[in-house]
N, C-alpha and C. Protein backbone atom coordinates (compact mmCIF):
# COMPACT_ATOMS: atom_id res chain seq x y z
N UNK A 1 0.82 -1.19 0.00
CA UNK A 1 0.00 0.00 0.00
C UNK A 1 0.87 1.26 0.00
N UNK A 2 1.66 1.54 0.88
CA UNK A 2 2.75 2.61 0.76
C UNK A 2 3.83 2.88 -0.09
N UNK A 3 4.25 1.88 -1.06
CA UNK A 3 5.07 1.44 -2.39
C UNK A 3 3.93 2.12 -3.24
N UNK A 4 2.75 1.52 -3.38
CA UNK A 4 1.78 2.57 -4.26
C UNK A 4 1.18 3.71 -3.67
N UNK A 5 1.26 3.95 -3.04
CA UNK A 5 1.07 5.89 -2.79
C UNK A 5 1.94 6.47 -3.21
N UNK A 6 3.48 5.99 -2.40
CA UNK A 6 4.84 7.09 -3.17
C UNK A 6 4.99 6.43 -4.77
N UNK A 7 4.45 5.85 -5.01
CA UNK A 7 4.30 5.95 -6.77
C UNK A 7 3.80 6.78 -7.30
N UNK A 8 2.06 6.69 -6.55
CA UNK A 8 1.79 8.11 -6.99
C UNK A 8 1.74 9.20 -6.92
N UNK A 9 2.63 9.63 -5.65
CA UNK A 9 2.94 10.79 -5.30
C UNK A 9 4.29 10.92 -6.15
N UNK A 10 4.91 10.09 -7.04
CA UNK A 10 5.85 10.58 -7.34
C UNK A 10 5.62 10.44 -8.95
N UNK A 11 4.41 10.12 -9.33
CA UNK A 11 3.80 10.82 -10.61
C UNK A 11 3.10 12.06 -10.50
N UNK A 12 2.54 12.35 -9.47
CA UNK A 12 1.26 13.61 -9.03
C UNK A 12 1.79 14.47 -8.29
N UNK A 13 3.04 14.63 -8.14
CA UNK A 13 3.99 15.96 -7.06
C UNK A 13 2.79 16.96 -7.21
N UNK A 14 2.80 17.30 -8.07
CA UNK A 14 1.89 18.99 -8.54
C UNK A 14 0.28 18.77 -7.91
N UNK A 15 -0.09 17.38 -8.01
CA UNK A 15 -1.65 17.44 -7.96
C UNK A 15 -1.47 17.49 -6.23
N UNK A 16 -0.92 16.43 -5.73
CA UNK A 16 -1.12 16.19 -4.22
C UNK A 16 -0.85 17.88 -4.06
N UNK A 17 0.36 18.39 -3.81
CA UNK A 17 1.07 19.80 -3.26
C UNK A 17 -0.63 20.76 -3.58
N UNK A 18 -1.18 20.48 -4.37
CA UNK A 18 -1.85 21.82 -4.92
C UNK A 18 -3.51 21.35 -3.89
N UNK A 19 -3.91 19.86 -3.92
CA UNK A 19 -4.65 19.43 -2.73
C UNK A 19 -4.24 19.61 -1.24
N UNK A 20 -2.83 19.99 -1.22
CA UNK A 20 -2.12 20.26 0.14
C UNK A 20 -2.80 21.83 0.73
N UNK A 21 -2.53 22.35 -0.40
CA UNK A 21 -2.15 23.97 0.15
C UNK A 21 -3.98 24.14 -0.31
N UNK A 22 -4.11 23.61 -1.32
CA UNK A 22 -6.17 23.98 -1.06
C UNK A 22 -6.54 23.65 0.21
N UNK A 23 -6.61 22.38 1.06
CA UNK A 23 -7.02 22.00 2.07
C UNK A 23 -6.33 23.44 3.23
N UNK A 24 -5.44 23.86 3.01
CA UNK A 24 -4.90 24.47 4.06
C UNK A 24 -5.40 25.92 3.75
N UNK A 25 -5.60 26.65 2.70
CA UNK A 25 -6.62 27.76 2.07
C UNK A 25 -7.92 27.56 2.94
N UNK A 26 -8.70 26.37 2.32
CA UNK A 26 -9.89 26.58 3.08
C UNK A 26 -9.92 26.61 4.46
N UNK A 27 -8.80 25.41 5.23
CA UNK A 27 -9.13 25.22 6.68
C UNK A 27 -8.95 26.99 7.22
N UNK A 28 -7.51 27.55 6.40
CA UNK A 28 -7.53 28.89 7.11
C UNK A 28 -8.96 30.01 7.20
N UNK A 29 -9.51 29.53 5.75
CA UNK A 29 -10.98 30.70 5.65
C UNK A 29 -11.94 30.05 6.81
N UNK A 30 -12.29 28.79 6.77
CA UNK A 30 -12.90 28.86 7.81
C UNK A 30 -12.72 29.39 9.10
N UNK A 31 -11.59 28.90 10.06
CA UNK A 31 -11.01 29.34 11.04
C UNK A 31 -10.82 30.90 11.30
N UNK A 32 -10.71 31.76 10.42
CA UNK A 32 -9.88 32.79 10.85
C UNK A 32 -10.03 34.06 9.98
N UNK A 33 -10.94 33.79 8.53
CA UNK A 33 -11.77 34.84 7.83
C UNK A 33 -10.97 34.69 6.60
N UNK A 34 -11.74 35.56 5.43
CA UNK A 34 -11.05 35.41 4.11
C UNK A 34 -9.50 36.83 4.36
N UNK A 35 -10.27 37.98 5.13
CA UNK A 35 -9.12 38.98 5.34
C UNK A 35 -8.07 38.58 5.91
N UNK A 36 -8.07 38.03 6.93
CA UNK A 36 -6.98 37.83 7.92
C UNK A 36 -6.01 36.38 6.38
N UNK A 37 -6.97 35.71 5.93
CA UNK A 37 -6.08 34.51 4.98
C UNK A 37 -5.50 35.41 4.21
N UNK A 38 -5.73 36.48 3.54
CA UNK A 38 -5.71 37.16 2.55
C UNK A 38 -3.99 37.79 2.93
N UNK A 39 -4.35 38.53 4.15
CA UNK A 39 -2.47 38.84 4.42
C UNK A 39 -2.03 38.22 4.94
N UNK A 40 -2.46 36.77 4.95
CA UNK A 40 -1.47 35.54 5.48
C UNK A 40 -0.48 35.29 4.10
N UNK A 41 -1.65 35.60 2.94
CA UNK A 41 -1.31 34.95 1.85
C UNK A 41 -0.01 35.99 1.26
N UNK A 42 0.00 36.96 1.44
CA UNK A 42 0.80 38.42 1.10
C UNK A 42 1.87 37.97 1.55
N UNK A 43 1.40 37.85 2.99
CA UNK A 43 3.06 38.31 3.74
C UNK A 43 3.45 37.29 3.43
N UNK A 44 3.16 35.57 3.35
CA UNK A 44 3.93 34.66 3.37
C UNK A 44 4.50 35.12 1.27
N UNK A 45 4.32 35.54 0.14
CA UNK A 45 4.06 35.71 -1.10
C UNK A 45 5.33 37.14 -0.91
N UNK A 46 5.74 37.91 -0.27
CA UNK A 46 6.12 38.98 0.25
C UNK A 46 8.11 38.03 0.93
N UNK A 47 7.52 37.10 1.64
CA UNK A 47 8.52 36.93 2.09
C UNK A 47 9.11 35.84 1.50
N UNK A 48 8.37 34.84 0.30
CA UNK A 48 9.08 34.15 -0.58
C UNK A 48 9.96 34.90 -1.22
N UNK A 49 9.64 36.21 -1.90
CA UNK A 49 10.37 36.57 -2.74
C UNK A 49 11.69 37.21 -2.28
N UNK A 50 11.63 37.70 -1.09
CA UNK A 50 12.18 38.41 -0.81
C UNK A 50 13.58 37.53 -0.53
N UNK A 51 13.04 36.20 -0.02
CA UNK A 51 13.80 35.20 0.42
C UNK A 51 14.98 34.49 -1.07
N UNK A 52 14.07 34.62 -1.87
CA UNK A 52 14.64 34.01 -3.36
C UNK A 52 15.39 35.13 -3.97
N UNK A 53 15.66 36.01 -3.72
CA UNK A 53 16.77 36.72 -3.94
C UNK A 53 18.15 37.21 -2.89
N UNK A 54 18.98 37.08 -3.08
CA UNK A 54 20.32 37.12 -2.50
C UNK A 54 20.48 38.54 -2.56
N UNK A 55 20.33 39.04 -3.71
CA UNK A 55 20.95 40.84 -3.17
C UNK A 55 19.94 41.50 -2.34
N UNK A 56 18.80 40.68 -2.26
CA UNK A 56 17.80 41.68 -1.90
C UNK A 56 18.11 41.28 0.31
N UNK A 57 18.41 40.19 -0.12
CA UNK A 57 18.49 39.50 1.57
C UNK A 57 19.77 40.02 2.34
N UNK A 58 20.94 40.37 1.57
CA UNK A 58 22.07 41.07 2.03
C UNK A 58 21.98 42.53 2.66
N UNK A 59 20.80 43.18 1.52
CA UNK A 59 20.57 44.56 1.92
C UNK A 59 19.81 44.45 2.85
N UNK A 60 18.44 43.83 2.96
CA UNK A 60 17.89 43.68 4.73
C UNK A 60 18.86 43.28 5.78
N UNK A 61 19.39 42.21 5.64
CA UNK A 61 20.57 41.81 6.73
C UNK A 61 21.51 43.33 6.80
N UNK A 62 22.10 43.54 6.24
CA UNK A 62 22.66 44.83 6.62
C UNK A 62 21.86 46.38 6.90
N UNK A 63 20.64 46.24 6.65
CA UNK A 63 19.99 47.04 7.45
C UNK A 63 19.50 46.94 8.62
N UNK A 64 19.06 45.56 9.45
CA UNK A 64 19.16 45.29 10.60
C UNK A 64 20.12 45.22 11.32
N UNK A 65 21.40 45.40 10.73
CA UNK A 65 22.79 45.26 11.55
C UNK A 65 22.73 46.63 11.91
N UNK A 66 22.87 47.40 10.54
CA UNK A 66 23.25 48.97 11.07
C UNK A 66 21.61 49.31 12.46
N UNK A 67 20.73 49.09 11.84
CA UNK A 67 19.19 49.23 13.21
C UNK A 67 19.70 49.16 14.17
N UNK A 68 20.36 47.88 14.37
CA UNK A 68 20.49 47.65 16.10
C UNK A 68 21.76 48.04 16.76
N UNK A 69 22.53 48.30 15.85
CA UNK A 69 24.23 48.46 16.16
C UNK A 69 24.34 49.79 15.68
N UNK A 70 23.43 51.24 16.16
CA UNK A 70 23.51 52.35 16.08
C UNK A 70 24.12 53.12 17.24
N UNK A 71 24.84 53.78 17.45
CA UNK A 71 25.37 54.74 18.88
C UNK A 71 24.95 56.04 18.75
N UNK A 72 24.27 56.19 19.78
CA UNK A 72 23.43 57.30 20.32
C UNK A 72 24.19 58.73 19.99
């Protein structure tokens, strides 16, 4: 039984993942409203990208360095 699931999870990557994150869409609308999912959906969409770029992650990292490591 488990030899044929990861079979077909390893024909259906895209279908299961996309039944993954639907189930987890709706459970959030129910639970917690379409607004509140809505800038769940941003910020997490906000912080992929931000994450998938390297120059962009150097310049935050070095703006939190200089933030906290300022003298009065």
């Amino acid at each position: 039984m488990k030899e044929k699931f990861l079979e077909w999870l390893n024909e259906n990557k895209g279908l299961f993942w996309g039944i993954v994150i639907g189930l987890a869409v709706a459970i959030l609308f129910l639970t917690i409203g379409f607004w509140a999912t809505l800038l769940i959906a941003i910020c997490v969409g906000i912080g992929a990208f931000l994450g998938s770029r390297p120059d962009i992650r150097a310049l935050i990292g070095e703006w939190f360095l200089n933030l906290f490591n300022k003298k009065n």
